[in-house]
PDB file of N, CA and C in Angstrom:
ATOM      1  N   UNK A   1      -0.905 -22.187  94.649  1.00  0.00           N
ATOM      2  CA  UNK A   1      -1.823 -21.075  94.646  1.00  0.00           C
ATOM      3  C   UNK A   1      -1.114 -19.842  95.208  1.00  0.00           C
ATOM      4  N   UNK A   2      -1.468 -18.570  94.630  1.00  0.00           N
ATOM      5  CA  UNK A   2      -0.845 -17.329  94.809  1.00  0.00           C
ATOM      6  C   UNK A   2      -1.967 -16.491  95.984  1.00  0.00           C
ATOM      7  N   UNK A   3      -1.126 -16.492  97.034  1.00  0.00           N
ATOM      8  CA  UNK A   3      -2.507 -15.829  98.112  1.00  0.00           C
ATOM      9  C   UNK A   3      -1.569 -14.109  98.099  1.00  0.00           C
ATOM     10  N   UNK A   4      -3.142 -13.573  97.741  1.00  0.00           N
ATOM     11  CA  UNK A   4      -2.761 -12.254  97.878  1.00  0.00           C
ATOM     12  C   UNK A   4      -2.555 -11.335  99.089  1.00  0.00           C
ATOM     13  N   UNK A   5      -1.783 -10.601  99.129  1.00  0.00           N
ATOM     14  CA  UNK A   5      -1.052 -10.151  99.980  1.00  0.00           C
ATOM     15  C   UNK A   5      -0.779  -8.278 100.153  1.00  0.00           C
ATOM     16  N   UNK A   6      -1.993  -7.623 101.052  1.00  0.00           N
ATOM     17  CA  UNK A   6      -2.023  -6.721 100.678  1.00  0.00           C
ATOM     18  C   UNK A   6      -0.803  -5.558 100.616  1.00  0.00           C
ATOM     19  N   UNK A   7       0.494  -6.242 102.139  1.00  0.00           N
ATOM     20  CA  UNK A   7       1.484  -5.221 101.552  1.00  0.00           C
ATOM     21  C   UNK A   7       2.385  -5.281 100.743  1.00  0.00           C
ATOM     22  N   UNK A   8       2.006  -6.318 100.053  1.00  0.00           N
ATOM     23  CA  UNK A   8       2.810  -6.126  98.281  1.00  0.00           C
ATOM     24  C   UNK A   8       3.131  -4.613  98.069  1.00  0.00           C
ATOM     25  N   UNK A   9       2.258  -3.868  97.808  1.00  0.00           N
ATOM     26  CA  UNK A   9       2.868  -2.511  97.600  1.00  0.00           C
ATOM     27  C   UNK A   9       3.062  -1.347  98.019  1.00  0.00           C
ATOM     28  N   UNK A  10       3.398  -1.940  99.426  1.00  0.00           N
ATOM     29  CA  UNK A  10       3.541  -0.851  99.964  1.00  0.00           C
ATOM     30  C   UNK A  10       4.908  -0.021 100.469  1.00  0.00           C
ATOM     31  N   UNK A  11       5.662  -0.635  99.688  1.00  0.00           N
ATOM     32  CA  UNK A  11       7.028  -0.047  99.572  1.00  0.00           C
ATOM     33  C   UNK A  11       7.704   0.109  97.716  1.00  0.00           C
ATOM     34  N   UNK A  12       6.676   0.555  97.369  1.00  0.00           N
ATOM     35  CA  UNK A  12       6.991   0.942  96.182  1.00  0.00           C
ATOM     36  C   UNK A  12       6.501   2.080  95.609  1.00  0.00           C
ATOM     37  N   UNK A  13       7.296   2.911  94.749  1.00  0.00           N
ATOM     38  CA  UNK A  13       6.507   4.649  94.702  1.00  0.00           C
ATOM     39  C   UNK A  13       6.243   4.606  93.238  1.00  0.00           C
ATOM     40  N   UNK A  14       6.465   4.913  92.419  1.00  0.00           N
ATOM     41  CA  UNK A  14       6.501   5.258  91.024  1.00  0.00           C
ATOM     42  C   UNK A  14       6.675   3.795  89.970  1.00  0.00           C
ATOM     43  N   UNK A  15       5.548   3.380  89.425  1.00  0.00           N
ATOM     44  CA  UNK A  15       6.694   2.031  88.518  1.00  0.00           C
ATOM     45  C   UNK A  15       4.642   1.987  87.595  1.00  0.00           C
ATOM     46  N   UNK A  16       4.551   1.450  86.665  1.00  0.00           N
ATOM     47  CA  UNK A  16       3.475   0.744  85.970  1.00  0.00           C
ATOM     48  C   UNK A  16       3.512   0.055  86.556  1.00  0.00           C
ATOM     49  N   UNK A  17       2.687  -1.221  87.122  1.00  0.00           N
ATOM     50  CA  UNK A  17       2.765  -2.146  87.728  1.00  0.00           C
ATOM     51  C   UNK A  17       2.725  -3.206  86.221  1.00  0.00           C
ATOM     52  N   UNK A  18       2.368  -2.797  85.266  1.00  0.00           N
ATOM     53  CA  UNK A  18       1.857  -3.959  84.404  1.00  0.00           C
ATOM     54  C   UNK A  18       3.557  -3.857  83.421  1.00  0.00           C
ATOM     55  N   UNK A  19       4.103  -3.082  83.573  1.00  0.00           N
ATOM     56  CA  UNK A  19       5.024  -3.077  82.627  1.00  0.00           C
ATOM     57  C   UNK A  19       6.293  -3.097  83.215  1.00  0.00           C
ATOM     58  N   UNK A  20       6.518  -3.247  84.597  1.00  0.00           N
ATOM     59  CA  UNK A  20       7.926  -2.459  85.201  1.00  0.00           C
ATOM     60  C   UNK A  20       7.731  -3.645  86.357  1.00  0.00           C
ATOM     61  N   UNK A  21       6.900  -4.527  86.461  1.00  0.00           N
ATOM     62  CA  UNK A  21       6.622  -5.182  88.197  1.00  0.00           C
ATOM     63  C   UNK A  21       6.158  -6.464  87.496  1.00  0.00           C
ATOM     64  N   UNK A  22       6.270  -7.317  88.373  1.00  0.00           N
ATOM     65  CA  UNK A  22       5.006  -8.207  88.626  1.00  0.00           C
ATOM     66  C   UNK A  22       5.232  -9.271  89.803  1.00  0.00           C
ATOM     67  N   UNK A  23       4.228  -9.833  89.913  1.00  0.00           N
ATOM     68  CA  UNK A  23       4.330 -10.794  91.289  1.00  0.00           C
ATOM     69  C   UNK A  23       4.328 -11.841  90.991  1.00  0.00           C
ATOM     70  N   UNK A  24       5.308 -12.662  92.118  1.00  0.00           N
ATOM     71  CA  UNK A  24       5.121 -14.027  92.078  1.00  0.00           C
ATOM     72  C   UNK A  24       5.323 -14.410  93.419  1.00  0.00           C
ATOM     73  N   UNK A  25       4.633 -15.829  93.971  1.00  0.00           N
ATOM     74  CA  UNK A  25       5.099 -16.912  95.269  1.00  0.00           C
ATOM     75  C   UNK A  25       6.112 -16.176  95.764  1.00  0.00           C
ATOM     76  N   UNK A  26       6.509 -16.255  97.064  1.00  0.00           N
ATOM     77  CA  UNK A  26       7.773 -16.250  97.653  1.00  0.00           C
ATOM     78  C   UNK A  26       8.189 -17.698  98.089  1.00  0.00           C
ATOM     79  N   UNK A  27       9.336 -17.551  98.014  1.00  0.00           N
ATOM     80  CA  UNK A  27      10.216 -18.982  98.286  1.00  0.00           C
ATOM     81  C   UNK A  27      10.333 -19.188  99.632  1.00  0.00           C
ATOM     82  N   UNK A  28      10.569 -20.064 100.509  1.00  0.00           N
ATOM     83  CA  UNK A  28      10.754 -19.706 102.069  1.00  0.00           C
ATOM     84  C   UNK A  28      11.854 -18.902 102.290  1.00  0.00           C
ATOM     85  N   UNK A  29      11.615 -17.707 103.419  1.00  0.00           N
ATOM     86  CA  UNK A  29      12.791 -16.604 103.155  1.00  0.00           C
ATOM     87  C   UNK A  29      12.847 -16.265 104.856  1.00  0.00           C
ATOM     88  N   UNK A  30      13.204 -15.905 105.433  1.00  0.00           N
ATOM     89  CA  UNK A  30      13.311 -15.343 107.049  1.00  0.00           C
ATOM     90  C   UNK A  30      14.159 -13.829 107.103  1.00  0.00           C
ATOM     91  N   UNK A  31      14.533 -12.931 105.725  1.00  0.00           N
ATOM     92  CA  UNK A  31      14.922 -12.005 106.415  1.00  0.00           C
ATOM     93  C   UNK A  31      14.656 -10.811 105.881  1.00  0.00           C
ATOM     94  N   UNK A  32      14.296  -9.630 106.798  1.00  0.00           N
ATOM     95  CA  UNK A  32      13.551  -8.495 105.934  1.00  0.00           C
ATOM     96  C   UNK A  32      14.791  -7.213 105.546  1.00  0.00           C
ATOM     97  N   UNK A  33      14.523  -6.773 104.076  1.00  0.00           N
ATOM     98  CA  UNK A  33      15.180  -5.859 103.524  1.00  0.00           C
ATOM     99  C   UNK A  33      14.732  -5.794 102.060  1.00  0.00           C
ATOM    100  N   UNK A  34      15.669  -4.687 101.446  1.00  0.00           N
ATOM    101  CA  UNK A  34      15.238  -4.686 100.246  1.00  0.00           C
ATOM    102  C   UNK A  34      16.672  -5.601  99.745  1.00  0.00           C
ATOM    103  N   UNK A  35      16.704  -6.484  98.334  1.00  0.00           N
ATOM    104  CA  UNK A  35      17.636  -7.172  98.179  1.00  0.00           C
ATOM    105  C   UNK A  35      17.250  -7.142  96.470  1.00  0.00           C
ATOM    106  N   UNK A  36      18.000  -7.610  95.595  1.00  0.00           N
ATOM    107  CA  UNK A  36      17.915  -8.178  94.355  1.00  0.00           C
ATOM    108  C   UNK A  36      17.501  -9.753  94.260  1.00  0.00           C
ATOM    109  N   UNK A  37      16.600  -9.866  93.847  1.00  0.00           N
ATOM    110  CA  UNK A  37      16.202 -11.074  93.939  1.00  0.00           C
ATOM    111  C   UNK A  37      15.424 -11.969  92.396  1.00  0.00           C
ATOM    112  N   UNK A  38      16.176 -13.268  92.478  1.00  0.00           N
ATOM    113  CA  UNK A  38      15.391 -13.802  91.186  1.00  0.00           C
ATOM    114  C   UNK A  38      14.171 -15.007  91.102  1.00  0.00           C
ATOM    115  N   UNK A  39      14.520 -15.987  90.356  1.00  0.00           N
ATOM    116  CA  UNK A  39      13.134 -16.653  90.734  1.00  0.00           C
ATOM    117  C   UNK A  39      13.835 -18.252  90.489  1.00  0.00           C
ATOM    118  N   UNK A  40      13.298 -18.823  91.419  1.00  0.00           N
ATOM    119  CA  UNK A  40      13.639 -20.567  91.418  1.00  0.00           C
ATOM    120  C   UNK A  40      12.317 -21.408  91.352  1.00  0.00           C
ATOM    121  N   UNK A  41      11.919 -22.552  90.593  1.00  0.00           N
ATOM    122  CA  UNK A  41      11.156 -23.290  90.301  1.00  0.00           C
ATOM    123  C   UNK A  41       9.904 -21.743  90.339  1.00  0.00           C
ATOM    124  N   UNK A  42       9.847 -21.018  89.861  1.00  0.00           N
ATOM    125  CA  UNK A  42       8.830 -19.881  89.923  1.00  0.00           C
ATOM    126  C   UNK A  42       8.519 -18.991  90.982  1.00  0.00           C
ATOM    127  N   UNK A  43       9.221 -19.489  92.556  1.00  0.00           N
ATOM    128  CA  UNK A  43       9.164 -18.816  93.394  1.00  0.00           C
ATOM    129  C   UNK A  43      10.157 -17.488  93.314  1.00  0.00           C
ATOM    130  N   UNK A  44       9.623 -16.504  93.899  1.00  0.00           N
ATOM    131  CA  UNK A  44      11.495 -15.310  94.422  1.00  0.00           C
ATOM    132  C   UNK A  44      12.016 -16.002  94.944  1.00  0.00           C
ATOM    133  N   UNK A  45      12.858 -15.739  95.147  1.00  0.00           N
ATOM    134  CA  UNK A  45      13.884 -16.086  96.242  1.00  0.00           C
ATOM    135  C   UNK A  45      15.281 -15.005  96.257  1.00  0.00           C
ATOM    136  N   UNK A  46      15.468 -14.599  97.296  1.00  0.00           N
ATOM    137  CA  UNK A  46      16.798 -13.415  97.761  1.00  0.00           C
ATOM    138  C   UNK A  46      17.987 -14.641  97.047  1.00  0.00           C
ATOM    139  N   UNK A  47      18.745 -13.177  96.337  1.00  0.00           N
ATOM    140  CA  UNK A  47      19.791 -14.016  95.457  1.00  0.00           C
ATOM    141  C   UNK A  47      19.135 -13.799  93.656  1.00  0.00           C
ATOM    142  N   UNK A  48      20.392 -14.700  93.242  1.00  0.00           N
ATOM    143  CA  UNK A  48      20.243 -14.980  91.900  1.00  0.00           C
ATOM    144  C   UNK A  48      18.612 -16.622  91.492  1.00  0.00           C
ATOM    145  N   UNK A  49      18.834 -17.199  92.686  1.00  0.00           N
ATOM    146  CA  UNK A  49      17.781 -18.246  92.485  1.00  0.00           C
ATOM    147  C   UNK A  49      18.269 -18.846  91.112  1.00  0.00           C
ATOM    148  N   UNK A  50      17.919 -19.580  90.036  1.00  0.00           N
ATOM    149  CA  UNK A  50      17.929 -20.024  88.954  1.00  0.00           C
ATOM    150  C   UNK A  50      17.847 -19.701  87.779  1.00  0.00           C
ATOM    151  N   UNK A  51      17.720 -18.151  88.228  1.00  0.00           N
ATOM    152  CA  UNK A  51      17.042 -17.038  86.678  1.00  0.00           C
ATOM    153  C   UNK A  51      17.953 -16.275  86.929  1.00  0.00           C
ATOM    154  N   UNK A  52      19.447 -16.092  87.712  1.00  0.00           N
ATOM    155  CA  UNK A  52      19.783 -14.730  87.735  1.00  0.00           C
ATOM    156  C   UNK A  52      19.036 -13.833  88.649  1.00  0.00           C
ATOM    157  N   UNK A  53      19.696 -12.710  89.017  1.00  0.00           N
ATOM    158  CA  UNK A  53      19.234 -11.122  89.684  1.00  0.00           C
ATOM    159  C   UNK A  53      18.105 -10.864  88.500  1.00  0.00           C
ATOM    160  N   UNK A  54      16.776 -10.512  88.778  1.00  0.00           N
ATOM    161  CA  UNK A  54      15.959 -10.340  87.395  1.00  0.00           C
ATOM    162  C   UNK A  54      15.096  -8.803  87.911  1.00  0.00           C
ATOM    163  N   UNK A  55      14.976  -8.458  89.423  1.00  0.00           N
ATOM    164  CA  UNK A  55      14.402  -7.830  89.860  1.00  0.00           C
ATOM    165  C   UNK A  55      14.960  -7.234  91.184  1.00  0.00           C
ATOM    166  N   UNK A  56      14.429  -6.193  91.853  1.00  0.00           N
ATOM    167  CA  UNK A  56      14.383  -5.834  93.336  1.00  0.00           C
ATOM    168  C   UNK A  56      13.363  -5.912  94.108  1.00  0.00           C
ATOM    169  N   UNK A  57      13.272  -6.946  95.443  1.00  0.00           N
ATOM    170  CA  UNK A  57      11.850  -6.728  95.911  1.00  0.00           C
ATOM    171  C   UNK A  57      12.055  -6.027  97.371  1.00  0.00           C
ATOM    172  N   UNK A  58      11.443  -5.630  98.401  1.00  0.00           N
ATOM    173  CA  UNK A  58      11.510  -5.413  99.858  1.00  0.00           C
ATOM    174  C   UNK A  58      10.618  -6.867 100.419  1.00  0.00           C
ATOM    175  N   UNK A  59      11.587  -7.337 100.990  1.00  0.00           N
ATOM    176  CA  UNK A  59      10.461  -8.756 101.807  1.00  0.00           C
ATOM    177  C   UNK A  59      11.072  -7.974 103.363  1.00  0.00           C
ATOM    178  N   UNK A  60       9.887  -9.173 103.908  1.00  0.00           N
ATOM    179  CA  UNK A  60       9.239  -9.201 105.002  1.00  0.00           C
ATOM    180  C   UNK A  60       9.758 -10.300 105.838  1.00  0.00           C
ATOM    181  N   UNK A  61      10.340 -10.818 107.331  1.00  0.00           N
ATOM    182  CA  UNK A  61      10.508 -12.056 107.495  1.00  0.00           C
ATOM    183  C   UNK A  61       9.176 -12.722 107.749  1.00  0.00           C
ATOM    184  N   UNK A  62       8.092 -11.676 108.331  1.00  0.00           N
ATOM    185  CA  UNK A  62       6.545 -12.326 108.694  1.00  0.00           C
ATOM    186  C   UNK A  62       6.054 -13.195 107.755  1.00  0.00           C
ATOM    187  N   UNK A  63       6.456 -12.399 106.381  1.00  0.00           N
ATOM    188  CA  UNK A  63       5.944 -13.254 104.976  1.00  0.00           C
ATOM    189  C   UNK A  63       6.276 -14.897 105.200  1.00  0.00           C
ATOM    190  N   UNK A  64       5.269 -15.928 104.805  1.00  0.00           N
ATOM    191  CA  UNK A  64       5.630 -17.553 104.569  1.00  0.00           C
ATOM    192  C   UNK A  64       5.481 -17.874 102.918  1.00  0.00           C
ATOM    193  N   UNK A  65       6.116 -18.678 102.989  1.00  0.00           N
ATOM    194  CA  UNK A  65       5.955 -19.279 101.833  1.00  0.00           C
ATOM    195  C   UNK A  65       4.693 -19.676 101.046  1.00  0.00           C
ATOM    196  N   UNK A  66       4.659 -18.723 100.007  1.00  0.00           N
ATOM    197  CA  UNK A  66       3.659 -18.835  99.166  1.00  0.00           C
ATOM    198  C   UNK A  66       2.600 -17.407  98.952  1.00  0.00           C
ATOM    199  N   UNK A  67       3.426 -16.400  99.529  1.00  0.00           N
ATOM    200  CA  UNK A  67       3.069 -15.167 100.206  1.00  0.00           C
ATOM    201  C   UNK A  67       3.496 -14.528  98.950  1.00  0.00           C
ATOM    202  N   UNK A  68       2.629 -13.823  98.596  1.00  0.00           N
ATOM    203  CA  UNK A  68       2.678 -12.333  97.072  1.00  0.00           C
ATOM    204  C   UNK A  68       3.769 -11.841  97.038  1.00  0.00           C
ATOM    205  N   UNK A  69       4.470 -11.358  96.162  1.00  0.00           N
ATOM    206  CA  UNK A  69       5.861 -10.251  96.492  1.00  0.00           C
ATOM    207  C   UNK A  69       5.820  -9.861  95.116  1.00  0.00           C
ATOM    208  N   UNK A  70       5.809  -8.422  95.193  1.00  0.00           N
ATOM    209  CA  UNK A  70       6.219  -7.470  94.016  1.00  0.00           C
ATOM    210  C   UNK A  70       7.691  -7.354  94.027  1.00  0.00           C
ATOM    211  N   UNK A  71       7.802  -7.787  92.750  1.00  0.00           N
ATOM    212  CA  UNK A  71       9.447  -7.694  91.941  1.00  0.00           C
ATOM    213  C   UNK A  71       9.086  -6.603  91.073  1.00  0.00           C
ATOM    214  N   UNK A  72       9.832  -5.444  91.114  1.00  0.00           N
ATOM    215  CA  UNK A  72      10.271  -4.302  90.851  1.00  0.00           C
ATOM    216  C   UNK A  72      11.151  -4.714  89.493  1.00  0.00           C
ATOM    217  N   UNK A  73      11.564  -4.533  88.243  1.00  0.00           N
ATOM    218  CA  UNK A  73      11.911  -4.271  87.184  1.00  0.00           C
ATOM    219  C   UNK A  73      12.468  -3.109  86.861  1.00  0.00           C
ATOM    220  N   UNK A  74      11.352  -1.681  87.251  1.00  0.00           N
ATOM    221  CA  UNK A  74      11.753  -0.512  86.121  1.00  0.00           C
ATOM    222  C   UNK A  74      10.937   0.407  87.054  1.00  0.00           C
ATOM    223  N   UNK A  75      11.048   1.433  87.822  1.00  0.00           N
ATOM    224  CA  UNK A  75      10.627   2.485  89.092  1.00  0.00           C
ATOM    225  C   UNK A  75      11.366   2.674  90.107  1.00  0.00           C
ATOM    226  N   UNK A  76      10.525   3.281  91.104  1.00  0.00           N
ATOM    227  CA  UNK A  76      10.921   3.729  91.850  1.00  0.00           C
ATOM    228  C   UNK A  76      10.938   3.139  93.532  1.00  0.00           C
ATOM    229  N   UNK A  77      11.535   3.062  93.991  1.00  0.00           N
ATOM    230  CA  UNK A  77      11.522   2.148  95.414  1.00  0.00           C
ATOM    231  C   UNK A  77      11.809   3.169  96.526  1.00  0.00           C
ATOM    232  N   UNK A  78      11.005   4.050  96.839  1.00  0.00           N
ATOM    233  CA  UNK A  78      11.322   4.983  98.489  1.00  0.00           C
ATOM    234  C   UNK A  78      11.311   4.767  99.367  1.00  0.00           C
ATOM    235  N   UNK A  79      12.500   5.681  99.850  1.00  0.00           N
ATOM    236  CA  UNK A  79      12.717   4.430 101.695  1.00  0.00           C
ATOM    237  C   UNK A  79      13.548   3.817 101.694  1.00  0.00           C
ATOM    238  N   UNK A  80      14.198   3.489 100.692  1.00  0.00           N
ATOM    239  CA  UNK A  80      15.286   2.295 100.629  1.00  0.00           C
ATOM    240  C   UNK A  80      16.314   2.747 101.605  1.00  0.00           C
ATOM    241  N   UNK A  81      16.835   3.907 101.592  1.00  0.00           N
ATOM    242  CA  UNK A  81      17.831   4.715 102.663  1.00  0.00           C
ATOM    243  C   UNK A  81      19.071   4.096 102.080  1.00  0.00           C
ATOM    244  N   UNK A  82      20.178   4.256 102.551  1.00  0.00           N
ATOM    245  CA  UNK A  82      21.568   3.966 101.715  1.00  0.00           C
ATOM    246  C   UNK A  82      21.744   2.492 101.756  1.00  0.00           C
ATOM    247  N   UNK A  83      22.718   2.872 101.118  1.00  0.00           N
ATOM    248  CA  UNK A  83      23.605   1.228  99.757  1.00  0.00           C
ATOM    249  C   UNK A  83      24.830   1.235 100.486  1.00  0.00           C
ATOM    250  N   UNK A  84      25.407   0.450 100.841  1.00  0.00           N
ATOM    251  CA  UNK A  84      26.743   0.463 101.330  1.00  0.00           C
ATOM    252  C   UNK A  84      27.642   1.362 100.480  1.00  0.00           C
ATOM    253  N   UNK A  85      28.635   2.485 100.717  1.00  0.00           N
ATOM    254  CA  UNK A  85      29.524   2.734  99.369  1.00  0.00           C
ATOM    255  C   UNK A  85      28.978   3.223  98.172  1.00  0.00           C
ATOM    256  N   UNK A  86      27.606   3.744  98.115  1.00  0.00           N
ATOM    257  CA  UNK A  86      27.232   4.224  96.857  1.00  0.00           C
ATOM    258  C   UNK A  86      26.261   5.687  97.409  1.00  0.00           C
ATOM    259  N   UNK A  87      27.167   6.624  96.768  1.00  0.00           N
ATOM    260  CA  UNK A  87      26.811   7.810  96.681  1.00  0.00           C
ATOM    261  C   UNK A  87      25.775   8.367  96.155  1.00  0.00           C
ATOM    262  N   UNK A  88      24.877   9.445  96.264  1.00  0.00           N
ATOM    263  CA  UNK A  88      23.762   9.660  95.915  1.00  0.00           C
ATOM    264  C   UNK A  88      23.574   9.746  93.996  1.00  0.00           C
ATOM    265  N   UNK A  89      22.965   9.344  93.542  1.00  0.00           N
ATOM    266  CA  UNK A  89      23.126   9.308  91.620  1.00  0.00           C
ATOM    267  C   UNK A  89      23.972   8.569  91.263  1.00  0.00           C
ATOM    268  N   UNK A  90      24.613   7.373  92.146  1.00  0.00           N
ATOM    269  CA  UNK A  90      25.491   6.114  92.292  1.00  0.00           C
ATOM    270  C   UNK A  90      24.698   5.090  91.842  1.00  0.00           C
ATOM    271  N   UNK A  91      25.295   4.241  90.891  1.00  0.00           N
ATOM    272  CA  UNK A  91      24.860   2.939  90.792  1.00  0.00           C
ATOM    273  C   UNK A  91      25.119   1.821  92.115  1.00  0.00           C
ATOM    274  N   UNK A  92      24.107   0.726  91.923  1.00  0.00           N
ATOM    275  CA  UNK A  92      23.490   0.085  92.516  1.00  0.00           C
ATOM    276  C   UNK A  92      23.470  -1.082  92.129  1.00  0.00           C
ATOM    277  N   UNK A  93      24.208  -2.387  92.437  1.00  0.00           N
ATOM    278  CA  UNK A  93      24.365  -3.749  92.229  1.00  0.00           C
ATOM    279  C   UNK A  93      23.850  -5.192  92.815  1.00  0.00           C
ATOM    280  N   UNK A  94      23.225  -5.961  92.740  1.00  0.00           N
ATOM    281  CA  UNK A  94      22.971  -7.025  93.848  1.00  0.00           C
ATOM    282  C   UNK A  94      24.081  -7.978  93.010  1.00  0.00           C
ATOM    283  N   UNK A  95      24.554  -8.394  94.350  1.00  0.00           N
ATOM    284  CA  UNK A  95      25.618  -9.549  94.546  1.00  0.00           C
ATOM    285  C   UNK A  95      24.251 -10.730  94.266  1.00  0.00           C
ATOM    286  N   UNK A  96      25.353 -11.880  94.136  1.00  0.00           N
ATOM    287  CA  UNK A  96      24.445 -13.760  94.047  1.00  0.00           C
ATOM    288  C   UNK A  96      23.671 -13.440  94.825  1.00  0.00           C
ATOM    289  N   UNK A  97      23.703 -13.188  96.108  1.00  0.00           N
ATOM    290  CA  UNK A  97      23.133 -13.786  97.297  1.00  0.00           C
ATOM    291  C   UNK A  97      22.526 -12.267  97.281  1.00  0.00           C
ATOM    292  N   UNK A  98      22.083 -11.461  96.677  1.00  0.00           N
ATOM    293  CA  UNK A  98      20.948 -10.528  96.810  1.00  0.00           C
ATOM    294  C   UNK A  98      21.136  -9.274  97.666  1.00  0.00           C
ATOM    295  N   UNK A  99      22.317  -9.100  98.403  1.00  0.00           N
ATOM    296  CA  UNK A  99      22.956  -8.275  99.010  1.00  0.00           C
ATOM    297  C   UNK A  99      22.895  -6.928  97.726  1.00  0.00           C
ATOM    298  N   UNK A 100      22.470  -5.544  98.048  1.00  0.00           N
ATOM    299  CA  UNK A 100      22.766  -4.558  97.139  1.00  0.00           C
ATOM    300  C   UNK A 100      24.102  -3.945  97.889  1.00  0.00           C
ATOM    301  N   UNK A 101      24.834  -3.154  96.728  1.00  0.00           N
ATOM    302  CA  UNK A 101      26.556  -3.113  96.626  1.00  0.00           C
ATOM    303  C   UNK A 101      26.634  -2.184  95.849  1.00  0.00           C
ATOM    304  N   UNK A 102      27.619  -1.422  96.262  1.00  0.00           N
ATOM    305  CA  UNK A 102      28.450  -0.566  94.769  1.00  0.00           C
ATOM    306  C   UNK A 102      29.499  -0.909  94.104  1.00  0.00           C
ATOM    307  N   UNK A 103      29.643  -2.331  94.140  1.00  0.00           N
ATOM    308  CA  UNK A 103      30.916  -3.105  93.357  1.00  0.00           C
ATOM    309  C   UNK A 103      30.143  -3.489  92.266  1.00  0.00           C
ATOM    310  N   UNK A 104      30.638  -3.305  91.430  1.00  0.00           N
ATOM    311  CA  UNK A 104      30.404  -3.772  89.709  1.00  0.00           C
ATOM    312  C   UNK A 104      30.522  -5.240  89.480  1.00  0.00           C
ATOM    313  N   UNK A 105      31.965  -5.518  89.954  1.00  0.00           N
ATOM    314  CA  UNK A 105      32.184  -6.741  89.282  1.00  0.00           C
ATOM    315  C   UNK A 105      32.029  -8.068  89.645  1.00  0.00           C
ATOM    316  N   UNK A 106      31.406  -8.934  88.495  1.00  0.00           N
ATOM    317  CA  UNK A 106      30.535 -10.087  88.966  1.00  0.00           C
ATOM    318  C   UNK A 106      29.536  -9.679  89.172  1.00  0.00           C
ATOM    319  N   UNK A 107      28.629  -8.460  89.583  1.00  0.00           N
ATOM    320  CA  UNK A 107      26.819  -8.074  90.384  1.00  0.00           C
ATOM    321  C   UNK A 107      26.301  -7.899  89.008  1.00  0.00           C
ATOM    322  N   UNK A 108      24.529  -7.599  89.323  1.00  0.00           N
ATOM    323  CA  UNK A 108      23.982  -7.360  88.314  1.00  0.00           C
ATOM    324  C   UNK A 108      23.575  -5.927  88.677  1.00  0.00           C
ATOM    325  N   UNK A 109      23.857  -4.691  87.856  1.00  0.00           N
ATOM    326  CA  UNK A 109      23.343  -3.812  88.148  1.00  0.00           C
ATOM    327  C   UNK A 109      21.960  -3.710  88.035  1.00  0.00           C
ATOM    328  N   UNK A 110      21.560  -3.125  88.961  1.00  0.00           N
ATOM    329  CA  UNK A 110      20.011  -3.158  89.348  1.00  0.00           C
ATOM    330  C   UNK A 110      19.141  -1.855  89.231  1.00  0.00           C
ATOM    331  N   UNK A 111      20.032  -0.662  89.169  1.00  0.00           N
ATOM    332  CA  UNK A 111      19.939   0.789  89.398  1.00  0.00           C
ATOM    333  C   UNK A 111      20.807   1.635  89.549  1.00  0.00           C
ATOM    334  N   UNK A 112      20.190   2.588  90.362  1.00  0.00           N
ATOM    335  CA  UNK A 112      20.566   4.185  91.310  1.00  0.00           C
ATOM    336  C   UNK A 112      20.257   4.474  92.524  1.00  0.00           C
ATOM    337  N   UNK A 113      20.892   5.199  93.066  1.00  0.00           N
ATOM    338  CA  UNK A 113      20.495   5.911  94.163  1.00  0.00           C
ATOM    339  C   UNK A 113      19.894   7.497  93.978  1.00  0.00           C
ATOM    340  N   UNK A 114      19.034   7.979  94.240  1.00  0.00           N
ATOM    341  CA  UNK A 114      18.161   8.767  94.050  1.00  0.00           C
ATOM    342  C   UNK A 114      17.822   9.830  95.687  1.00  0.00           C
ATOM    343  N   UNK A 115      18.999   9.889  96.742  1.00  0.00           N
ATOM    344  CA  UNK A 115      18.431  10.721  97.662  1.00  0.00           C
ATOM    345  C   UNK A 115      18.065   8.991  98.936  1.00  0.00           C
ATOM    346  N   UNK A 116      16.791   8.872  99.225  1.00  0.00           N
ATOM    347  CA  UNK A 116      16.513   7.943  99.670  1.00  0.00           C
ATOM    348  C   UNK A 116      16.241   6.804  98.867  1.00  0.00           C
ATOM    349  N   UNK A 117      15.752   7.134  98.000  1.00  0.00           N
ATOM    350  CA  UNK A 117      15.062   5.850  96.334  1.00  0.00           C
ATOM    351  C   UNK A 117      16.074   5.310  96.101  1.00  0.00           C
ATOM    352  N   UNK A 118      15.838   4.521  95.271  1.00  0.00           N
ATOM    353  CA  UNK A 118      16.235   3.380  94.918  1.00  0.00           C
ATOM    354  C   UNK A 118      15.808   3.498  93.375  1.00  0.00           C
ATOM    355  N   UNK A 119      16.281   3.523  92.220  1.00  0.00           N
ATOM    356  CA  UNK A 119      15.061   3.805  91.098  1.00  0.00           C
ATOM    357  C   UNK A 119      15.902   2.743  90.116  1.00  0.00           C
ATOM    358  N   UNK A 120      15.213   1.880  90.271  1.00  0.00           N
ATOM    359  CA  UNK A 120      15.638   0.499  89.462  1.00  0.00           C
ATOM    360  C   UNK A 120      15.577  -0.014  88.040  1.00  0.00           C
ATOM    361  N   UNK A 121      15.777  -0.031  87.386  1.00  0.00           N
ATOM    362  CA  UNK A 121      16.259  -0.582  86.047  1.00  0.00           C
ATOM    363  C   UNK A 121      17.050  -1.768  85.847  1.00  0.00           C
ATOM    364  N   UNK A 122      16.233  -2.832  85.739  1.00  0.00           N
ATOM    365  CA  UNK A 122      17.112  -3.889  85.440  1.00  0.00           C
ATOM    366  C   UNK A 122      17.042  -4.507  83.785  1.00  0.00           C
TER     367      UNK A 122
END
């Protein structure tokens, strides 16, 4: 069962929710940031998980397992504040393990940097 979770969106600025987002379970997770994250047996999980980098979410460590999380697709993410190494209108990569990067190779690009945003396109 999917228990809803009201700050699902509250770190997200600009996106359709029906066309650019959607939610699923969280996997058991303990650490808070924004990361690239994919999905295992249907849960997120920080990292590639079993599906690949498919999205960007911001988790929570408070969040438990089984807790709402908006995966980001295609918008805007404010607040994010800098990327290691990636300059402002810089692309934006998550490594396996969900870490965002300005190294290309091997990551899945995920986006841009936008000032503070984050404006994602995967």
């Amino acid at each position: 069962m999917v228990v809803f979770d009201a700050r699902i969106n509250s770190s997200y600025g600009q996106s359709y929710p029906n066309a650019a987002s959607f939610v699923a379970p969280l996997a058991t997770f303990g650490t808070s940031g924004t990361f690239g994250v994919g999905l295992s047996s249907g849960s997120v999980v920080k990292g590639a998980g079993s599906s690949g980098v498919i999205g960007v979410a911001t988790l929570s460590a408070d969040w438990t397992a089984g807790s709402s999380v908006r995966v980001v697709t295609n918008g805007e993410m404010p607040r994010v504040g800098a990327v290691a190494g990636v300059a402002d209108g810089g692309p934006v990569y998550a490594q396996s393990d969900g870490t965002l990067t300005a190294t290309a190779s091997g990551n899945t690009r995920v986006g841009w940097r936008n000032g503070t945003s984050l404006m994602v396109n995967v």
